[in-house]
N, C-alpha and C. Protein backbone atom coordinates (compact mmCIF):
# COMPACT_ATOMS: atom_id res chain seq x y z
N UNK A 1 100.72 8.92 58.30
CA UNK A 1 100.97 9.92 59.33
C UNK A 1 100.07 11.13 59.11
N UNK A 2 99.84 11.77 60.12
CA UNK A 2 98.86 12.83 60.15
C UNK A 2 99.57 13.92 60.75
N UNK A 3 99.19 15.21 59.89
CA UNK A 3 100.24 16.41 59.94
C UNK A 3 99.25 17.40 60.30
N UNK A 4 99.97 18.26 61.21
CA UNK A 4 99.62 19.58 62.13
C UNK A 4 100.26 20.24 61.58
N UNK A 5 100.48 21.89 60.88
CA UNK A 5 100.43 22.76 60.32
C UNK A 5 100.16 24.41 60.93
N UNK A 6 100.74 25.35 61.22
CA UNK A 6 100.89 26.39 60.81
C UNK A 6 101.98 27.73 61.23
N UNK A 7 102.22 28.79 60.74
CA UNK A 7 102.99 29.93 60.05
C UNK A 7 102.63 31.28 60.16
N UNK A 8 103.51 31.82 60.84
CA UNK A 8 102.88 33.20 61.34
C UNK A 8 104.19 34.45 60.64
N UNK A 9 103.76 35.42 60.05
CA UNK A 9 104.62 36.10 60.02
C UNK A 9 105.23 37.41 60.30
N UNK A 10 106.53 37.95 61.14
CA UNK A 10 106.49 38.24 62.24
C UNK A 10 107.99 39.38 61.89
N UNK A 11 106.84 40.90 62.50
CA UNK A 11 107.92 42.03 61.97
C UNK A 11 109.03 42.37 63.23
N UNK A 12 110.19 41.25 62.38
CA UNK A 12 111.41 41.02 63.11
C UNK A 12 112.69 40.80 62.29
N UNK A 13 113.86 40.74 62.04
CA UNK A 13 115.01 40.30 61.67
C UNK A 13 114.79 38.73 62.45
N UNK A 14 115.09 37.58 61.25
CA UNK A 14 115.47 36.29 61.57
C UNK A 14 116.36 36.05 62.67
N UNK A 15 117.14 36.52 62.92
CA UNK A 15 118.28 36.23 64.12
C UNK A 15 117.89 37.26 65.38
N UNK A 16 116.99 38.19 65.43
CA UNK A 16 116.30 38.15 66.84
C UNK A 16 115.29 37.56 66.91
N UNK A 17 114.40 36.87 66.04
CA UNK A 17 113.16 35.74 66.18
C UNK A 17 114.10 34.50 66.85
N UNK A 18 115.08 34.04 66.10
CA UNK A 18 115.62 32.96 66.69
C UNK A 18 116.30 32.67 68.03
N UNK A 19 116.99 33.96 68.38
CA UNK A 19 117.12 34.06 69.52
C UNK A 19 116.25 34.07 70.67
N UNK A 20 115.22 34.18 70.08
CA UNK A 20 113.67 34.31 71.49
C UNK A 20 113.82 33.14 71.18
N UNK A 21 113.38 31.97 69.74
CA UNK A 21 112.41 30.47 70.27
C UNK A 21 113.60 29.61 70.49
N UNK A 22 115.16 29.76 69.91
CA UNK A 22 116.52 28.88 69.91
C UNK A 22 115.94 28.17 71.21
N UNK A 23 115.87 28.39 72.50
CA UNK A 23 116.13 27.58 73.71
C UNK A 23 115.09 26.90 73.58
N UNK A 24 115.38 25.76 74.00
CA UNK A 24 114.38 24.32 74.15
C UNK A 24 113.56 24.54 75.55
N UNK A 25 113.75 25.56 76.23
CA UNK A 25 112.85 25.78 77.63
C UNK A 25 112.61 27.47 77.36
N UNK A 26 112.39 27.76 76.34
CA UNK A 26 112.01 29.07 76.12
C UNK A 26 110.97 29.47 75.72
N UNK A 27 109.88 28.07 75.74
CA UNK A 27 108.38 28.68 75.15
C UNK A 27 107.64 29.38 76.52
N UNK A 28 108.06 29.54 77.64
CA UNK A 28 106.93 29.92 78.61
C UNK A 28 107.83 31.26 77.94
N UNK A 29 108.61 31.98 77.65
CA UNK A 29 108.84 33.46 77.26
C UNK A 29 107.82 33.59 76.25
N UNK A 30 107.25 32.83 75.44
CA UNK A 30 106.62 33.49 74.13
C UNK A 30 105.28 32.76 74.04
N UNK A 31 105.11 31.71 74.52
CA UNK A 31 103.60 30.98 73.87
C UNK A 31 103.07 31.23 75.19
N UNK A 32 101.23 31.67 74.87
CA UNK A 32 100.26 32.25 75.90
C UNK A 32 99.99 31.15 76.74
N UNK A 33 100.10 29.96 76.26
CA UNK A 33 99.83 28.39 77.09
C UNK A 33 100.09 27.75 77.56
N UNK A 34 101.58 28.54 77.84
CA UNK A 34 102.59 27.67 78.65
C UNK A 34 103.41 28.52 80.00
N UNK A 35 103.07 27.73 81.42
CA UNK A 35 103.32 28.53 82.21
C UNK A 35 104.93 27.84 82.65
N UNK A 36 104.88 26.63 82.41
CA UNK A 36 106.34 26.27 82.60
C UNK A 36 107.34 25.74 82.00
N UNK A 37 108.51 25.64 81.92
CA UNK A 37 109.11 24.49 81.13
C UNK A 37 110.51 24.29 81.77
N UNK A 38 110.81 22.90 82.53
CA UNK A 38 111.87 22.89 82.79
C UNK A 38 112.39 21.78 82.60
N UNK A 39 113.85 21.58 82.77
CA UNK A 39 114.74 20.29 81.93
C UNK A 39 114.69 19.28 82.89
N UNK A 40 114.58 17.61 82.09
CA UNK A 40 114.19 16.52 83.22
C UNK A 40 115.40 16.33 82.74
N UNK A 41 116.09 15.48 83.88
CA UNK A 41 117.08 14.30 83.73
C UNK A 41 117.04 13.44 82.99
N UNK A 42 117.41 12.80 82.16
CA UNK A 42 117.39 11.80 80.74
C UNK A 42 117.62 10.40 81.93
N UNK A 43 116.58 9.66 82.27
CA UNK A 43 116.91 8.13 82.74
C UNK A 43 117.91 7.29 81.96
N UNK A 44 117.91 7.53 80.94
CA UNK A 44 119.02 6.29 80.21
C UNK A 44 119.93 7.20 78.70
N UNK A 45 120.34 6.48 78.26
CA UNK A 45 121.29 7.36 77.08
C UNK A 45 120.04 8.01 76.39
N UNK A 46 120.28 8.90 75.62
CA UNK A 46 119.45 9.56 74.69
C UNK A 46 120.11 10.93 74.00
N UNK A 47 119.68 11.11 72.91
CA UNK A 47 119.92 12.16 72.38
C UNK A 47 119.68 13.40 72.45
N UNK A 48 118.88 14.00 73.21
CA UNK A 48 118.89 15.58 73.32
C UNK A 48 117.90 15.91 74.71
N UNK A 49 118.24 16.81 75.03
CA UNK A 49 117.84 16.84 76.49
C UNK A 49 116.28 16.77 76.37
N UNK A 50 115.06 17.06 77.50
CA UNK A 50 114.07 16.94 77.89
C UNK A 50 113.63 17.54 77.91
N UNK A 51 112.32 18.04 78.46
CA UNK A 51 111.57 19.21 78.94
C UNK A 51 110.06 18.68 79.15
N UNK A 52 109.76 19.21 80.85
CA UNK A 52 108.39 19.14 80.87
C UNK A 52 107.80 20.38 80.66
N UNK A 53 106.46 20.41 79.67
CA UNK A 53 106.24 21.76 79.76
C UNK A 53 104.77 21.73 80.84
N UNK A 54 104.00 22.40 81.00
CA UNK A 54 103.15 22.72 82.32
C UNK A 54 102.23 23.46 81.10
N UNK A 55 100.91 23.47 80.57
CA UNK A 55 100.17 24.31 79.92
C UNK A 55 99.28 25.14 81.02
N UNK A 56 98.59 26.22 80.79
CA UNK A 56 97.97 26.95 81.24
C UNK A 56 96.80 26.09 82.16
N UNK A 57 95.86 24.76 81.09
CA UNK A 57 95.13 24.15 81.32
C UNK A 57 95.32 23.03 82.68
N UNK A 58 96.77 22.79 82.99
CA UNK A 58 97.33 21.39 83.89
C UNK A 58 97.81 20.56 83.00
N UNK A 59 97.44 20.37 81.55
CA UNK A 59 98.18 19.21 81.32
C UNK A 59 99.83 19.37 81.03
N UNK A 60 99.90 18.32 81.15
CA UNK A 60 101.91 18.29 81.25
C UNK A 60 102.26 17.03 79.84
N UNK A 61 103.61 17.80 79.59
CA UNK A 61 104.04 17.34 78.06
C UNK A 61 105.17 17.18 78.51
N UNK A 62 105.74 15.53 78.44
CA UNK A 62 107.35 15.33 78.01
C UNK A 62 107.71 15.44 76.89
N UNK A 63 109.11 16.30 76.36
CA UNK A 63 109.31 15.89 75.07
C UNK A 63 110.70 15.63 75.10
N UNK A 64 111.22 15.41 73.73
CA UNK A 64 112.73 15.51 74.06
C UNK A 64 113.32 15.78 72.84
N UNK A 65 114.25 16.84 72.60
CA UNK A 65 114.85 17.58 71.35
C UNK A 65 115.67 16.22 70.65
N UNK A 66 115.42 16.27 69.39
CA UNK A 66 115.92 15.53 68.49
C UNK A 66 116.78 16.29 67.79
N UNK A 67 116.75 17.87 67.76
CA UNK A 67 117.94 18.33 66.36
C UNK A 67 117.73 19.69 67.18
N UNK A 68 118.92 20.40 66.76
CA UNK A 68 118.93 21.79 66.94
C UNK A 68 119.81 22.30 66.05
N UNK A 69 119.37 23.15 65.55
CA UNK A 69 120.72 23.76 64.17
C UNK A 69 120.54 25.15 64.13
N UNK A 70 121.32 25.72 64.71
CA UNK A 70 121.46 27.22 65.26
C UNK A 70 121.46 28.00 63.28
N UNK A 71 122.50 27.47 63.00
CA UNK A 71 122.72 27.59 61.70
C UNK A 71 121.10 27.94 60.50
N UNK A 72 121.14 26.69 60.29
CA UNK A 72 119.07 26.92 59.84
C UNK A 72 118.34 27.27 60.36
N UNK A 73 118.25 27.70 61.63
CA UNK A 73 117.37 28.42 62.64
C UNK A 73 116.36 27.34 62.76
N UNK A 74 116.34 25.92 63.08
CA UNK A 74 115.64 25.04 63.39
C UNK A 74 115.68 24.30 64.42
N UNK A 75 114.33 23.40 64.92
CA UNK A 75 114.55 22.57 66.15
C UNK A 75 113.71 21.60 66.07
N UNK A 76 113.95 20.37 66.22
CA UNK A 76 112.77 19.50 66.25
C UNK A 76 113.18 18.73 67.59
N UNK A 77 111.88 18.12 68.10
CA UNK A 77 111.84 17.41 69.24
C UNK A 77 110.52 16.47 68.96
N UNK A 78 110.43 15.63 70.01
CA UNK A 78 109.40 14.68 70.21
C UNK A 78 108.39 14.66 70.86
N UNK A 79 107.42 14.51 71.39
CA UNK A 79 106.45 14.22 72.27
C UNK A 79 106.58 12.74 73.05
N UNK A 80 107.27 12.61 74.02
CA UNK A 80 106.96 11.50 74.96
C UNK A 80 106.17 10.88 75.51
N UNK A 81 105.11 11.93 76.24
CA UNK A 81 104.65 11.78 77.15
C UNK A 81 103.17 13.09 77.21
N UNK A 82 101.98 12.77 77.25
CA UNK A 82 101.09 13.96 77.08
C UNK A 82 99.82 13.38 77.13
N UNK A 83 98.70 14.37 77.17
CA UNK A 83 97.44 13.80 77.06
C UNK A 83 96.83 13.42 75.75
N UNK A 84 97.19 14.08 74.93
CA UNK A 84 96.73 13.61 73.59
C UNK A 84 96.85 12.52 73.78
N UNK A 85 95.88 11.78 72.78
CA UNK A 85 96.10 10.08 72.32
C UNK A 85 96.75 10.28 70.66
N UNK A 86 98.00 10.72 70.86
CA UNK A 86 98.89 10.66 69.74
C UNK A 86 99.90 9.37 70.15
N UNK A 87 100.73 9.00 69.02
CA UNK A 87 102.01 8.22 68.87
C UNK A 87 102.97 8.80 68.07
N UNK A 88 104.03 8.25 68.02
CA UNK A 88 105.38 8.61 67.10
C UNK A 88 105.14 10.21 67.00
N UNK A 89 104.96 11.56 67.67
CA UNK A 89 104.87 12.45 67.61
C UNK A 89 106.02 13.28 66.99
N UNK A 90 106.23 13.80 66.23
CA UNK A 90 107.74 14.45 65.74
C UNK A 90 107.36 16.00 65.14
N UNK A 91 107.90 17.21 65.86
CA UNK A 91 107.48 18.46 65.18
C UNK A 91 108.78 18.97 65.36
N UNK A 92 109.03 20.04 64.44
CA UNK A 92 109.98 20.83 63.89
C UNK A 92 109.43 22.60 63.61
N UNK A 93 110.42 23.59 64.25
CA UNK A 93 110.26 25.08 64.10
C UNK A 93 111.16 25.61 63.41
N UNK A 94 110.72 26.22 62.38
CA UNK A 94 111.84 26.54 61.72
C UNK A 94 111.64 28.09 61.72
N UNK A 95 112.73 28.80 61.69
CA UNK A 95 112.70 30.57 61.46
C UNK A 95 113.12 30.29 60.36
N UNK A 96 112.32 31.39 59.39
CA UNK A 96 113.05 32.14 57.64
C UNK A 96 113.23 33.10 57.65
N UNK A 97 114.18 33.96 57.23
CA UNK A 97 114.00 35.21 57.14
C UNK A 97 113.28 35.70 55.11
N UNK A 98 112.69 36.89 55.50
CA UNK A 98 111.80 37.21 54.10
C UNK A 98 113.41 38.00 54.08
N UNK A 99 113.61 37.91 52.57
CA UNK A 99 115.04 39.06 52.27
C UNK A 99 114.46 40.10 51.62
N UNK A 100 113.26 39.86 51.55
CA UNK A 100 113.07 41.59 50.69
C UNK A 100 112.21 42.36 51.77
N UNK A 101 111.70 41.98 52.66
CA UNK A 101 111.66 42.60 53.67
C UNK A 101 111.91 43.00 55.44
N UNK A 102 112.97 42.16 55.31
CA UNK A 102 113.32 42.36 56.94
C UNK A 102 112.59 41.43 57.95
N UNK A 103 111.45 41.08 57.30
CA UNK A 103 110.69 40.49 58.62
C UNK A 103 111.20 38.79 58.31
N UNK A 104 110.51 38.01 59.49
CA UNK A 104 110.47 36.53 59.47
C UNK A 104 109.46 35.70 59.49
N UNK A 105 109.68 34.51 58.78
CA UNK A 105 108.43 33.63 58.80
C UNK A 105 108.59 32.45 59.69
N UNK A 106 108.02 32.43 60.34
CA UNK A 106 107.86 31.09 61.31
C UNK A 106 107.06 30.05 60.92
N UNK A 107 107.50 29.04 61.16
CA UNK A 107 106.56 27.68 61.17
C UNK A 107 106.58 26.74 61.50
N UNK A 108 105.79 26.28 62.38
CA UNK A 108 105.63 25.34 63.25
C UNK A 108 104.92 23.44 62.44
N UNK A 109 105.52 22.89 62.29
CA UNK A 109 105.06 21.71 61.71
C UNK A 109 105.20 20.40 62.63
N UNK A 110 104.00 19.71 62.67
CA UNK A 110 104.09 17.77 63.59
C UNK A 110 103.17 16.85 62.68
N UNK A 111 103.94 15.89 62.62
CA UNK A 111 103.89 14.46 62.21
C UNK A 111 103.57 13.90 63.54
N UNK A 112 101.92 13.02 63.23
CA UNK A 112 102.30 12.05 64.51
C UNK A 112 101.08 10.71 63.93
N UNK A 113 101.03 9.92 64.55
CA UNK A 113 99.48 8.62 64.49
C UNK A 113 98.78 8.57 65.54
N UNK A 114 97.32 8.97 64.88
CA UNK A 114 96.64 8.15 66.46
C UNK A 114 96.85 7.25 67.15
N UNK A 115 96.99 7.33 68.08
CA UNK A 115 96.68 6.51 69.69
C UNK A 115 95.89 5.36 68.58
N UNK A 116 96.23 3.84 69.13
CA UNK A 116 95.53 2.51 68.67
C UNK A 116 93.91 3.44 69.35
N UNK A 117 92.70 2.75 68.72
CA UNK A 117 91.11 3.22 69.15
C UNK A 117 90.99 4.70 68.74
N UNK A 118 92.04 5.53 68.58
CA UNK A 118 91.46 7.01 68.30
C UNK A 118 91.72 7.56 66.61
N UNK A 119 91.52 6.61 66.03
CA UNK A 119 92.01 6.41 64.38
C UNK A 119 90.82 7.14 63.99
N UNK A 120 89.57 7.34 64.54
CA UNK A 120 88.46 7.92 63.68
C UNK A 120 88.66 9.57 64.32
N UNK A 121 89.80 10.23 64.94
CA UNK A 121 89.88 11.15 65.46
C UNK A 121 90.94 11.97 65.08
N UNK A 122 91.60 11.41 64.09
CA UNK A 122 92.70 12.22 63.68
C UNK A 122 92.51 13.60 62.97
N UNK A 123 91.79 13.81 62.15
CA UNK A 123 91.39 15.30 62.15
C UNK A 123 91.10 16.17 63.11
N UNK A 124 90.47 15.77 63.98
CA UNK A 124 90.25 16.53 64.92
C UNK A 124 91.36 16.98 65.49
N UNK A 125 92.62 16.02 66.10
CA UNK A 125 93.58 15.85 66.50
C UNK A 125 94.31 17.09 66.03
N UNK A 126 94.78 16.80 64.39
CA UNK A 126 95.13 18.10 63.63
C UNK A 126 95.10 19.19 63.60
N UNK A 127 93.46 19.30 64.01
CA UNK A 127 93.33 20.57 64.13
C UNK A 127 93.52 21.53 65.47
N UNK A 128 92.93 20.82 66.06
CA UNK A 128 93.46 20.84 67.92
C UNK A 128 95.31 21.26 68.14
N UNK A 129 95.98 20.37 67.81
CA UNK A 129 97.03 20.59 67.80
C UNK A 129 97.70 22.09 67.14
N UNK A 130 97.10 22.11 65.87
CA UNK A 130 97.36 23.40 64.87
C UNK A 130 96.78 24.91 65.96
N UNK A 131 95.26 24.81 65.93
CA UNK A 131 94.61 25.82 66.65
C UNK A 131 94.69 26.38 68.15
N UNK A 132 94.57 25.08 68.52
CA UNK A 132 95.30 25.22 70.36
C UNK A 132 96.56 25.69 70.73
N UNK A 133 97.25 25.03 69.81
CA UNK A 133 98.67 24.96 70.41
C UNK A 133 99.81 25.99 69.28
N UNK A 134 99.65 25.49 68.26
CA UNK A 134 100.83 26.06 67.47
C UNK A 134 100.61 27.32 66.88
N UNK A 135 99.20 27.30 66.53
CA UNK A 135 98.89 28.90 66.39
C UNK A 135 98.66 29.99 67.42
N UNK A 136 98.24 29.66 68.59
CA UNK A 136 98.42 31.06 69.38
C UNK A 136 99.45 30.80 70.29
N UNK A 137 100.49 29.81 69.60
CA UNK A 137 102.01 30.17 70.42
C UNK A 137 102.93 31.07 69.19
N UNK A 138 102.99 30.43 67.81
CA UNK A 138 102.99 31.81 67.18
C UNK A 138 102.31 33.15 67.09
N UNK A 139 101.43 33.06 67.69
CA UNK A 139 100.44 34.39 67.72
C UNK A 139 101.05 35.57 68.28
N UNK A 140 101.34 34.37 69.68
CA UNK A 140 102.17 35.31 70.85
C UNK A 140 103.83 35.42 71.31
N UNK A 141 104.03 34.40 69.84
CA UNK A 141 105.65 35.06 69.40
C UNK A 141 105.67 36.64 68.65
N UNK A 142 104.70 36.62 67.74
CA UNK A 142 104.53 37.77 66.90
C UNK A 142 104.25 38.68 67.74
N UNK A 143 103.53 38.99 68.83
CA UNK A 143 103.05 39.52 69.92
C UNK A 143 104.65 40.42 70.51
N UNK A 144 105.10 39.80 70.82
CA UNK A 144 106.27 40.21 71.61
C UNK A 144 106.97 40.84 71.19
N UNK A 145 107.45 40.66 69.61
CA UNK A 145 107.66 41.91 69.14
C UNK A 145 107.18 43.17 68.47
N UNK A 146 105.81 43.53 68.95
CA UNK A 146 105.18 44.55 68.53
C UNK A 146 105.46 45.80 69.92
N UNK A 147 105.63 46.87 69.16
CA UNK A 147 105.94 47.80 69.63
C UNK A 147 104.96 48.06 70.86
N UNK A 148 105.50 48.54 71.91
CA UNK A 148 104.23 48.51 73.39
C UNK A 148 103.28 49.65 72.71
N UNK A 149 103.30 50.64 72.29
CA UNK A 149 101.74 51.33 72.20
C UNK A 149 101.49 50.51 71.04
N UNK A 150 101.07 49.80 70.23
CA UNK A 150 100.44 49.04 68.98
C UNK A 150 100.23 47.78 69.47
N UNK A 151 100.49 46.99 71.01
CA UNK A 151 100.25 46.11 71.37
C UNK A 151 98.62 45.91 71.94
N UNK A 152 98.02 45.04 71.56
CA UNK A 152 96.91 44.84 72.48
C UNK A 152 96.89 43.77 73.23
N UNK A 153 95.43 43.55 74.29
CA UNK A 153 95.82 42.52 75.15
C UNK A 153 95.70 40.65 74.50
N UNK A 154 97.20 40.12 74.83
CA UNK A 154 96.69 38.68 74.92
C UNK A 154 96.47 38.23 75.86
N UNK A 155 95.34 37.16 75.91
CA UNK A 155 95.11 36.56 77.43
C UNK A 155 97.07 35.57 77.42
N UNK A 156 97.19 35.59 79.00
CA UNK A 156 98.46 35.11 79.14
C UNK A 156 99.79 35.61 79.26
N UNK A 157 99.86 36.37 78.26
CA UNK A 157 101.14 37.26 77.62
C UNK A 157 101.63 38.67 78.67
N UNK A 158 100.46 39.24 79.47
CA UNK A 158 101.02 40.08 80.54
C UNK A 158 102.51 40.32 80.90
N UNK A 159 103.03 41.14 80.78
CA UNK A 159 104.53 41.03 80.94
C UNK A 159 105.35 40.50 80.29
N UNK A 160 104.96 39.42 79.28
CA UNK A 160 106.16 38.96 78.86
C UNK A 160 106.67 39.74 77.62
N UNK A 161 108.02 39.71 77.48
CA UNK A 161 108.77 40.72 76.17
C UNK A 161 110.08 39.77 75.87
């Protein structure tokens, strides 16, 4: 398996970080790349609800929550459905709180395999995933809670708090 990676850390109390990313349709509030996200109907039994998300770019992502634990401040879900040529996709967000200083650490982690034919592409993949996606959606979690005069501009982020 090939792992996507990274961790932003973010001057907040753990339990208002978690309260922004807790909802499974709550990344268009915080990540710059996502203009939509709303809940599909589950076609057959399954374990945790859906979500298509809509990126900035057009492409569209099914996924579907596998765990939520309000408690650990964690969430993992799947990738269904997307343009990547990934398989078995599985990522997990977890909030920490730092105790010696008030703030929180976020981190975003995915497990997945190339697509059969795209096996000589998995680094790339990695990194794509890490740089595109998981880092300037933590970027622009950290973003949101910076005070409005110490804020500067992110592309995307306009309005959102």
């Amino acid at each position: 398996m090939i792992e996507a990676y990274a961790s932003q850390l973010i001057q907040a109390p753990a339990d208002v970080v978690w309260d922004r990313v807790a909802g499974f349709d709550s990344l268009p509030r915080w990540h710059p790349g996502i203009i939509s996200s709303e809940r599909v109907a589950r076609p057959g039994p399954g374990a945790g609800p859906l979500r298509r998300l809509t990126l900035r770019d057009g492409a569209v992502y099914l996924e579907a929550r596998l765990e939520h634990d309000a408690h650990a401040r964690c969430y993992a879900y799947a990738m269904l459905e997307g343009p990547l040529p990934v398989r078995d996709f599985r990522a997990k967000l977890r909030v920490t709180p730092v105790t010696s200083t008030g703030q929180t650490f976020v981190e975003w982690h995915a497990t997945f395999a190339p697509a059969p034919g795209h096996e000589a592409e998995a680094g790339m993949l990695s990194q794509r995933i890490r740089d595109d996606f998981f880092a300037p959606g933590l970027t622009g979690l950290a973003h949101t809670f910076l005070p409005p005069r110490t804020r500067t501009s992110t592309p995307g982020m306009e309005g959102r708090h």
